[in-house]
Protein backbone atom coordinates (compact mmCIF):
# COMPACT_ATOMS: atom_id res chain seq x y z
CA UNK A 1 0.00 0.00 0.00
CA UNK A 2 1.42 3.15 -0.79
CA UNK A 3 2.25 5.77 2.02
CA UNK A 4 -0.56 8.35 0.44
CA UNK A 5 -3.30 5.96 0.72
CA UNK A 6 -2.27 5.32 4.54
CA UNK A 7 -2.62 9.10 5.06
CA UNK A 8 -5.77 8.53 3.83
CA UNK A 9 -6.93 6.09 5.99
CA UNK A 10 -5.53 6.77 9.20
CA UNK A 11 -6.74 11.30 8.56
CA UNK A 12 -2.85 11.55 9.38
CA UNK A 13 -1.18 14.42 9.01
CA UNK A 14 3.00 14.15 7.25
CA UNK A 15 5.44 15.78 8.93
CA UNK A 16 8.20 15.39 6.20
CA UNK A 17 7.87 16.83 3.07
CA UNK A 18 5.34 15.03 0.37
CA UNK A 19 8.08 13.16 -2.03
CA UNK A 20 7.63 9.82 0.06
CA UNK A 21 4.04 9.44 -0.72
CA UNK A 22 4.47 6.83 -3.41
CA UNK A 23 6.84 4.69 -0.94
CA UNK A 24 4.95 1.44 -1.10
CA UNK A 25 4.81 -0.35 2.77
CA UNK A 26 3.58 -3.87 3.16
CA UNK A 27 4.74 -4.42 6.78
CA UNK A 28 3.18 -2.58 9.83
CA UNK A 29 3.40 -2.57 13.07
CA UNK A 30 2.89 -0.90 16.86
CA UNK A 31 5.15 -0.87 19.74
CA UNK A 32 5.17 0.61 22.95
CA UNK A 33 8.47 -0.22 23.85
CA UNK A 34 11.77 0.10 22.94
CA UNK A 35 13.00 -3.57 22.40
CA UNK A 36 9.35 -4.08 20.55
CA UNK A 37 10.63 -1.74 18.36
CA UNK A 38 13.81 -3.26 17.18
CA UNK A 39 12.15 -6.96 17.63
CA UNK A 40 8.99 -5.94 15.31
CA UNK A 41 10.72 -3.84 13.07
CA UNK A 42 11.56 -5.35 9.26
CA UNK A 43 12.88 -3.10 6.48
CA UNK A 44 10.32 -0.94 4.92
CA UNK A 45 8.43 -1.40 7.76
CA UNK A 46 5.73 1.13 9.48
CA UNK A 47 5.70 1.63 12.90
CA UNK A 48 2.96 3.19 14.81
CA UNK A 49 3.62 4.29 18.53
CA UNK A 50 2.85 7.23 20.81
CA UNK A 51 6.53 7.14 21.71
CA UNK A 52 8.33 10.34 20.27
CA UNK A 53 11.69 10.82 20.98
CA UNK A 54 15.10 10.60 19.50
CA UNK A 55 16.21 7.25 20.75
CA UNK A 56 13.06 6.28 18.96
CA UNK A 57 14.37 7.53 15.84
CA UNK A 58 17.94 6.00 16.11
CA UNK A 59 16.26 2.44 16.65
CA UNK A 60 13.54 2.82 13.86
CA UNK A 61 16.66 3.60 11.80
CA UNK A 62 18.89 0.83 12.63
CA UNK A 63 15.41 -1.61 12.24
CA UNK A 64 15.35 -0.33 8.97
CA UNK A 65 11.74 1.06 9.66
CA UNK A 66 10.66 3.22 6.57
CA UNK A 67 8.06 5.97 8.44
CA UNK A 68 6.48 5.93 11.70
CA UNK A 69 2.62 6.82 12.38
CA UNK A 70 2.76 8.74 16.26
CA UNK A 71 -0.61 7.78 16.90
CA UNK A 72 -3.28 9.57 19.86
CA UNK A 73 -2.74 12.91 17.99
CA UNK A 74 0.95 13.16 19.43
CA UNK A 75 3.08 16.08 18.54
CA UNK A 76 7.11 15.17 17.83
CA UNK A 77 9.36 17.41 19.33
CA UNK A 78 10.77 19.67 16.62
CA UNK A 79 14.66 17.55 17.53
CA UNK A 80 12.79 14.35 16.74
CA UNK A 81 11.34 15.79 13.24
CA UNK A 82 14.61 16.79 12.19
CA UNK A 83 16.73 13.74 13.32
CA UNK A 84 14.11 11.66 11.77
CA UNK A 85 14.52 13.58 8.26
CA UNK A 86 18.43 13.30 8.06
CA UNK A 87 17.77 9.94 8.58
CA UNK A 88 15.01 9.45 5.86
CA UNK A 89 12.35 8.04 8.15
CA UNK A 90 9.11 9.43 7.24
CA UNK A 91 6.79 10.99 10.15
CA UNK A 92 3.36 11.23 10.09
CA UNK A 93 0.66 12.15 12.89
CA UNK A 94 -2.97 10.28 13.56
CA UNK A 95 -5.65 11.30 16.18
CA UNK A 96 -6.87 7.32 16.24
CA UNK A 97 -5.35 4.95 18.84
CA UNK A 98 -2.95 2.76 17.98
CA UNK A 99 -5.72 -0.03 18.42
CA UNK A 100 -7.45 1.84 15.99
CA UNK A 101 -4.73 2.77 13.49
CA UNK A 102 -2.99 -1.55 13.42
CA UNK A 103 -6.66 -2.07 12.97
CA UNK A 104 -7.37 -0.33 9.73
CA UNK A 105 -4.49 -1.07 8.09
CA UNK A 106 -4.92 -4.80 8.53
CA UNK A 107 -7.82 -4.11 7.58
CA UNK A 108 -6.49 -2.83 3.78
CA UNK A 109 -4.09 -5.70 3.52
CA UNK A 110 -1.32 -4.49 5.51
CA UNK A 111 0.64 -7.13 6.27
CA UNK A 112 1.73 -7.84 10.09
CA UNK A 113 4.99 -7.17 10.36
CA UNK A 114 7.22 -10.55 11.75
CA UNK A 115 8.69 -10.99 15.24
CA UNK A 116 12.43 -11.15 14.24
CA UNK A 117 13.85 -14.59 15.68
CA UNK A 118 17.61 -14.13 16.46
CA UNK A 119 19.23 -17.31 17.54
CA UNK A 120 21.27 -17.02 20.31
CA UNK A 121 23.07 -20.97 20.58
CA UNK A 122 22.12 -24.49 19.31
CA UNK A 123 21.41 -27.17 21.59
């Protein structure tokens, strides 16, 4: 689904500029919490959370995590907006709950995006 049609759905609003909104994303997600984050995330992935800060950003990045949804109408500091831009991750902003937002896109054939399974020994 491409990133416009999201916007759509979801009444968001983009923080960074409107040249992404052909980006196609087929993964989605929501996380709370910092290791969900880098556990959830898959490259090209969306992430929606009401987190918004710039450690958030640096582990979105290094999940490979294509644009993140801050859901409950949450405002990113202006710091987090333009870490987030250097970095390429696109930000956008939705009043629904993140309930709400995983819902709809599943909904529209967003795909769930995996647990990553990272094996730590054999037995």
């Amino acid at each position: 689904m491409k990133l416009e049609e999201i916007i759509q759905l979801l009444k968001a609003e983009l923080f960074c500029g409107d040249d992404c909104l052909k980006i196609n994303i087929e993964y989605a997600y929501g996380a709370e919490l910092m290791t969900d984050v880098l556990d959830f995330a898959k490259e090209g992935a969306l992430l929606m959370t009401g987190m918004n800060n710039a450690q958030l950003i640096q582990a979105a990045n290094d999940g490979g995590v294509t644009a993140i949804v801050f859901v409950r109408g949450k405002n990113p500091p202006n710091d987090v907006v333009e870490f987030a831009i250097k970095l390429g991750i696109h930000l956008l902003k939705t009043k629904n709950t993140m309930f709400e937002s995983c819902g709809i896109l599943y909904s529209n054939g967003v795909k769930a995006s995996p647990l990553r399974i990272i094996a730590i020994g054999t037995r």
